[in-house]
Structures are given as structure tokens and as C-alpha cells.
Protein backbone atom coordinates (compact mmCIF):
# COMPACT_ATOMS: atom_id res chain seq x y z
CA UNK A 1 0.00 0.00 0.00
CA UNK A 2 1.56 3.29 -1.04
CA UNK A 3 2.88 5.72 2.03
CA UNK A 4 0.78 8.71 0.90
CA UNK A 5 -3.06 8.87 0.34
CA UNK A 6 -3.26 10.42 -3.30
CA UNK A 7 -7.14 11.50 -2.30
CA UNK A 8 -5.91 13.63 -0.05
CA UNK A 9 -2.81 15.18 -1.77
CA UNK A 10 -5.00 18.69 -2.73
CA UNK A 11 -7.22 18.68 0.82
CA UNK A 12 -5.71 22.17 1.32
CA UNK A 13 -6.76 23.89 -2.39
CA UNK A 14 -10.57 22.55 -1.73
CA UNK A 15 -10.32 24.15 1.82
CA UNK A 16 -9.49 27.54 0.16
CA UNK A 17 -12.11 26.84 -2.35
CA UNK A 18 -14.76 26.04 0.30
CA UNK A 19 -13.91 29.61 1.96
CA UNK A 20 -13.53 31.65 -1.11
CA UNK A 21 -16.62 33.58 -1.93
CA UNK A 22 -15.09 35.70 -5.54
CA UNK A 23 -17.27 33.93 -8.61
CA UNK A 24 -13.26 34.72 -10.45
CA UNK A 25 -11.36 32.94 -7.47
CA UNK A 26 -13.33 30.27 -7.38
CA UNK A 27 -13.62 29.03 -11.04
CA UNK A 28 -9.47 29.47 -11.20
CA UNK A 29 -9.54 26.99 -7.85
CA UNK A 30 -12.26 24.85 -9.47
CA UNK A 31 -10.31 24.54 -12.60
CA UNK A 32 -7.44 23.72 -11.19
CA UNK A 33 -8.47 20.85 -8.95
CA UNK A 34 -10.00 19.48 -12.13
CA UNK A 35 -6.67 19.87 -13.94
CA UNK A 36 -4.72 17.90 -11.54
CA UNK A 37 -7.11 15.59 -10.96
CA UNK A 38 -7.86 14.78 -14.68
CA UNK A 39 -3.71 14.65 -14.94
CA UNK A 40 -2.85 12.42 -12.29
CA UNK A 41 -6.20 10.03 -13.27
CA UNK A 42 -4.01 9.79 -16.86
CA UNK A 43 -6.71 12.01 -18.90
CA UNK A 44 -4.97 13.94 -20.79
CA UNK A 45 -7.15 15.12 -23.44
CA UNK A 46 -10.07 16.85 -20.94
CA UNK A 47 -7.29 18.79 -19.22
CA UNK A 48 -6.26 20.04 -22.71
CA UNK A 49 -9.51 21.28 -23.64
CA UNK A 50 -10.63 24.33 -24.90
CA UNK A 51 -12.47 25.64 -21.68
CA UNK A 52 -9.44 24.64 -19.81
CA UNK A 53 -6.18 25.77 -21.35
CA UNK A 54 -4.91 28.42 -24.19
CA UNK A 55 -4.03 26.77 -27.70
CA UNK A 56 -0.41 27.39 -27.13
CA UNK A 57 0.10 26.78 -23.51
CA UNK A 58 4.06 26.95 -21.87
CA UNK A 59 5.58 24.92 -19.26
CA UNK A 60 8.41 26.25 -18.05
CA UNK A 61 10.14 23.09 -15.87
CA UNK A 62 13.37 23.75 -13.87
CA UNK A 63 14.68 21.47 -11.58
CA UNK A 64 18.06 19.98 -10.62
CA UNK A 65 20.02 22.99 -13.23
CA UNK A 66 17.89 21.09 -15.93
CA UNK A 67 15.95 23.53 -17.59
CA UNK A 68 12.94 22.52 -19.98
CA UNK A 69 10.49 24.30 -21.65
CA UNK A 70 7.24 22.67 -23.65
CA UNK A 71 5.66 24.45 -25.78
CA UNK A 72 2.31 23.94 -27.43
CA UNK A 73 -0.79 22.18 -26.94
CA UNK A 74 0.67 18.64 -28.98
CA UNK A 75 4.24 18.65 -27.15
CA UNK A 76 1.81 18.67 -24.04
CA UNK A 77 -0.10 15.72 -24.61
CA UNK A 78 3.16 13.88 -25.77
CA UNK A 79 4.19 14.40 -22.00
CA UNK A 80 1.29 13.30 -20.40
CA UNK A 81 0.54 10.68 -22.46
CA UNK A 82 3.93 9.43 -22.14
CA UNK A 83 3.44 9.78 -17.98
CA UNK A 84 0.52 8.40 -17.81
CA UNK A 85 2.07 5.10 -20.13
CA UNK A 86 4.51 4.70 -17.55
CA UNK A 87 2.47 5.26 -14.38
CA UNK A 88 4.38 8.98 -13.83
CA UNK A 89 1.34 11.13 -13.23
CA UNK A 90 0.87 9.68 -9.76
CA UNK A 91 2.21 12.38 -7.22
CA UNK A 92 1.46 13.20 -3.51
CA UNK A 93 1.88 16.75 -1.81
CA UNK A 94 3.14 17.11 1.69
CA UNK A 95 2.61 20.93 3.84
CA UNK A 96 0.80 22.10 0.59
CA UNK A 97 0.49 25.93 0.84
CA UNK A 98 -2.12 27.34 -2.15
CA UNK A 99 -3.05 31.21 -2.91
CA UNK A 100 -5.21 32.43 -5.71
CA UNK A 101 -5.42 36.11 -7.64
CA UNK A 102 -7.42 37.50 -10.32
CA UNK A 103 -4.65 35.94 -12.89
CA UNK A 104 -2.96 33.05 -11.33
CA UNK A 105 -2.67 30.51 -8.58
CA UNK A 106 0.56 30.05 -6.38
CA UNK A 107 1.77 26.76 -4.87
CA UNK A 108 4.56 25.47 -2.39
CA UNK A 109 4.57 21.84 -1.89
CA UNK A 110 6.68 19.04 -0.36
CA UNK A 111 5.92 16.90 -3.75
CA UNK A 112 6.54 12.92 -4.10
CA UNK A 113 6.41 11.87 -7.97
CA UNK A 114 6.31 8.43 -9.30
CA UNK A 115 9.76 7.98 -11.67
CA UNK A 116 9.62 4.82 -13.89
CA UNK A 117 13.23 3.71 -14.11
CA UNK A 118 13.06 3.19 -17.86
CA UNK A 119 12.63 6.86 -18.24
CA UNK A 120 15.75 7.05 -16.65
CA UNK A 121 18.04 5.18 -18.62
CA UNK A 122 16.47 5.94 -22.06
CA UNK A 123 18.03 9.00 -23.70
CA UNK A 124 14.77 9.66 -25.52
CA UNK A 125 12.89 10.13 -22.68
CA UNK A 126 14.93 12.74 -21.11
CA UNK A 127 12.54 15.85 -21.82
CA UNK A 128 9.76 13.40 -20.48
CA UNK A 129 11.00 12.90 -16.92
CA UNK A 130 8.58 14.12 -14.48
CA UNK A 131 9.64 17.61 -14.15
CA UNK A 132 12.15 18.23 -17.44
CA UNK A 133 14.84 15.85 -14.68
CA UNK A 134 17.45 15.22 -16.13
CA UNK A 135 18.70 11.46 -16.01
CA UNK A 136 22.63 11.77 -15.42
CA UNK A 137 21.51 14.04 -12.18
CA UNK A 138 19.07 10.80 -11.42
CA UNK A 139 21.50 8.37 -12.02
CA UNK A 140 23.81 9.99 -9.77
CA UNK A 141 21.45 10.24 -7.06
CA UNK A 142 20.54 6.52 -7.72
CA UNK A 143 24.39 5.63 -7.20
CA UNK A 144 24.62 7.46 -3.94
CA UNK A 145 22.59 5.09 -2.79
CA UNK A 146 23.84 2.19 -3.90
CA UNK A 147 21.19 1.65 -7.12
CA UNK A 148 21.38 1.59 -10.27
CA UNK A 149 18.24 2.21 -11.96
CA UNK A 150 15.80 -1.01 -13.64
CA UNK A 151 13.55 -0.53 -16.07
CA UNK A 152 11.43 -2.85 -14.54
CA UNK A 153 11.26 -0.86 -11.08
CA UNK A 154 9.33 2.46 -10.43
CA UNK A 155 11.14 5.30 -7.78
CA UNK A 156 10.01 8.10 -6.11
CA UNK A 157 11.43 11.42 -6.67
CA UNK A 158 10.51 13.88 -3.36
CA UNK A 159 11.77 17.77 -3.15
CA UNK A 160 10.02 21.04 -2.39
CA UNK A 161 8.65 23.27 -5.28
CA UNK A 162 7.47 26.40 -5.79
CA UNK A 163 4.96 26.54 -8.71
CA UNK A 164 2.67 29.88 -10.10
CA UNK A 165 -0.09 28.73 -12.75
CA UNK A 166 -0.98 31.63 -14.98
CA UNK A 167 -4.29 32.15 -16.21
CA UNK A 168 -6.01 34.47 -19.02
CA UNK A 169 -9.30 36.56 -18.38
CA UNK A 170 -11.57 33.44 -19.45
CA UNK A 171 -9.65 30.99 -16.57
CA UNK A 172 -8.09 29.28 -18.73
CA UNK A 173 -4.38 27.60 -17.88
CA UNK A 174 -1.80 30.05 -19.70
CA UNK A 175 1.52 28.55 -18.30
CA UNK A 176 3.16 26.38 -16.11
CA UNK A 177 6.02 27.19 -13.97
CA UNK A 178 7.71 25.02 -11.74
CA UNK A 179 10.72 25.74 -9.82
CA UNK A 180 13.15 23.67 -7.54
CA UNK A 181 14.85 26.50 -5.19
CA UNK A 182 16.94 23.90 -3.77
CA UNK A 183 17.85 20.98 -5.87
CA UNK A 184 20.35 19.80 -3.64
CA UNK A 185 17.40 18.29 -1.08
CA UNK A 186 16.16 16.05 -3.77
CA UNK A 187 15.40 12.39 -2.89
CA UNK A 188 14.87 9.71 -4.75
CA UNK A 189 14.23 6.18 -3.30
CA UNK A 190 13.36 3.01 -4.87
CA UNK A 191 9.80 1.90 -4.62
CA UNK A 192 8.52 -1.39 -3.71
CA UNK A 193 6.05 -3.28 -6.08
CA UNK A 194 3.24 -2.95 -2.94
CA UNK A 195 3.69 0.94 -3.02
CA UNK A 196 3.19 1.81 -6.56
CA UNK A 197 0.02 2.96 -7.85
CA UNK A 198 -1.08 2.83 -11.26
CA UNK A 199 -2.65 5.43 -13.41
CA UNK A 200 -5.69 3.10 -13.81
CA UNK A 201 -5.28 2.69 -9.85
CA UNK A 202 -5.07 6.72 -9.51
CA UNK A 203 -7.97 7.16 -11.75
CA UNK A 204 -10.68 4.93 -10.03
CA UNK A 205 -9.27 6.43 -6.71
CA UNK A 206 -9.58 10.13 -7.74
CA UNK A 207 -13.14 9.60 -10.42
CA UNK A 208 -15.33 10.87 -7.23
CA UNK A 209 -13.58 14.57 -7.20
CA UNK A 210 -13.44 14.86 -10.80
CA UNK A 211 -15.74 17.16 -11.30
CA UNK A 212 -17.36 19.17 -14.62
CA UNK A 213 -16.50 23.24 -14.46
CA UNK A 214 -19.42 25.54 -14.60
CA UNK A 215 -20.46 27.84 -17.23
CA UNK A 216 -17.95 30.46 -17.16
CA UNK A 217 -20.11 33.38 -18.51
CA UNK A 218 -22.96 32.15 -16.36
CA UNK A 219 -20.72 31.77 -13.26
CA UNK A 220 -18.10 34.80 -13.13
CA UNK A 221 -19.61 37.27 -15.44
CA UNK A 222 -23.15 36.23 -14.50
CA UNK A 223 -22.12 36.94 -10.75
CA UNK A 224 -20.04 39.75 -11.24
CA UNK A 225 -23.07 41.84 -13.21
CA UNK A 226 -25.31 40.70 -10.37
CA UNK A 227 -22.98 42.22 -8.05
CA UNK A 228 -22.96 45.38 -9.93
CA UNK A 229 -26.58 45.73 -10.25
């Protein structure tokens, strides 16, 4: 059984959704429960959708001095197809802090992320490590340790990030940037068969709090001409 409860990974963004009253706030918290949700559960194509995210979204990943940047809707669902192929969208936050504007929403997270070792070893998988990572810096975090990586075992990659999630004035996903301010605190440590979950595991887990976003005319411009009135 895995160490971390991935149904309770975002408890702390539906808290601050459950006390936010601003129509705008809310959709942008809404929508991004449903993003992550949708991503870890392995479907790919409803977080790409039109109500969700700009044609040409950015991801701007840095972690470990390895810099990557995805651009485009298709390079997108290359990565999370790929991810969800290899049981890599599974993650679990730890002392998740959340804060949402007008125009974005800001994260800090301790953040655990499934690593299939294949990915690892396989040069053309490098831009489709979890987070950009690159696999020499893996390796040599493996060796450390006293592991070489398998491409028949799964590892999980731990360190704190700070990530802001851009949004345009319809709430839909602009950007993604994730930082590493310390990559020196990364861990990485071998899971065991009993601790790995699945995406098909993740997605039966997390179906109940995938839910459909509302109307956004009806919802924030609706509200906000109500308010007005």
C-alpha cells in the first residue's frame, strides 16, 4: 500500500475553495483541482480542452540545473501521455500551501512523484522525466545510494517546489512554472512493487472529485453583473 493517500494530496486547495466567496477565485480553484485531478487520473485530453487551457500553452520546468520548456498544446499531450504510459502522473503533496489572484494561482509543496526507471536510462525520454529531470543528475542520485536504476522498477522522486499557474481573463491555464529552489534536497528512493500505484489505480481512486467546471459566462460574469446591479 503506497505511504501517501493520493485522495488527499490537494485537501488544502478545496479548503481555500470552500472559503472563497469571488465567482473569479473560485472558477481558477475549481479549474485547477480538475486539472490535476484529470492529470494524475491519466486524462490527458479533458485537461487540454478548450475551456481549460490556451491553444499554445508553456511549461516552463526547472529542476536539478535542468531547464525545460514545452511548448504547445501537442508537445503537451506527448508528455502526459507518455506519464501516464509509464504510471508517472501519480504524485502526492506534503505541507501544501495554495493562494489564488485575479490571474494566477501560487503553490509550495513538499511533492513525491512516481519515476519509472526506464525513463531514466532511455536517452529519448529525457525531456519526459517528471519535471524536465534530467537522467545523469538521477542516475547519480541513484548511485549514492547504492542503485542503479531497472527498467522494470518504479522510484520516487521527493523535493520542495514552488509553482505559479498563470491564467487568461476566461480561466483558462496560460503557463506552467515550476521551480526547484533547492535541488540539492532532492530524494529519490526506490519503490517497492506494494507501493506503486497505477494510473488506472489513480484514476478509479480520484473519479469521485473529478468534477465538470461551470459555465464560465454564467458563473463569473453572470455573478459579477449581479454584483454590480
Amino acid at each position: 500500500m503506497p505511504k501517501y493517500d493520493i485522495t488527499k494530496s490537494l485537501d488544502p486547495v478545496q479548503k481555500l475553495l470552500d472559503a472563497t466567496t469571488n465567482p473569479r477565485h473560485r472558477f481558477l480553484l475549481m479549474a485547477y483541482l480538475r486539472h490535476l485531478y484529470l492529470e494524475m487520473s491519466g486524462q490527458y485530453d479533458d485537461v487540454l480542452a478548450d475551456d481549460m487551457m490556451v491553444e499554445n500553452p508553456v511549461y516552463n520546468l526547472h529542476a536539478l540545473g535542468f531547464n525545460t520548456t514545452i511548448t504547445g498544446k501537442d508537445n503537451v499531450r506527448n508528455l502526459y501521455k507518455f506519464w501516464a504510459e509509464t504510471n508517472q502522473t501519480v504524485f502526492y503533496g506534503e505541507n501544501l500551501q495554495v493562494a489564488v489572484a485575479d490571474n494566477f494561482i501560487a503553490l509550495t509543496v513538499q511533492a513525491h512523484q512516481q519515476v519509472w526507471g526506464g525513463s531514466i536510462l532511455s536517452s529519448k525520454a529525457l525531456n519526459l522525466l517528471p519535471k524536465g529531470l534530467s537522467s545523469e543528475v538521477l542516475l547519480k542520485m541513484l548511485s549514492l545510494k547504492g542503485m542503479k536504476a531497472n527498467p522494470d522498477c518504479m522510484y520516487l522522486y521527493s523535493n520542495f517546489e514552488e509553482t505559479i499557474w498563470p491564467y487568461d481573463d476566461r480561466g483558462r491555464l496560460m503557463r506552467e512554472d515550476v521551480l526547484e529552489p533547492d535541488p540539492a534536497a532532492a530524494q529519490i528512493t526506490k519503490l517497492d512493487p506494494a507501493d506503486v500505484l497505477t494510473t488506472a489505480q489513480a484514476a478509479q481512486l480520484l473519479a469521485p472529485f473529478i468534477r465538470p467546471l461551470p459555465n464560465f459566462d454564467e458563473y463569473v460574469l453572470g455573478a459579477t453583473a449581479a454584483s454590480r446591479g
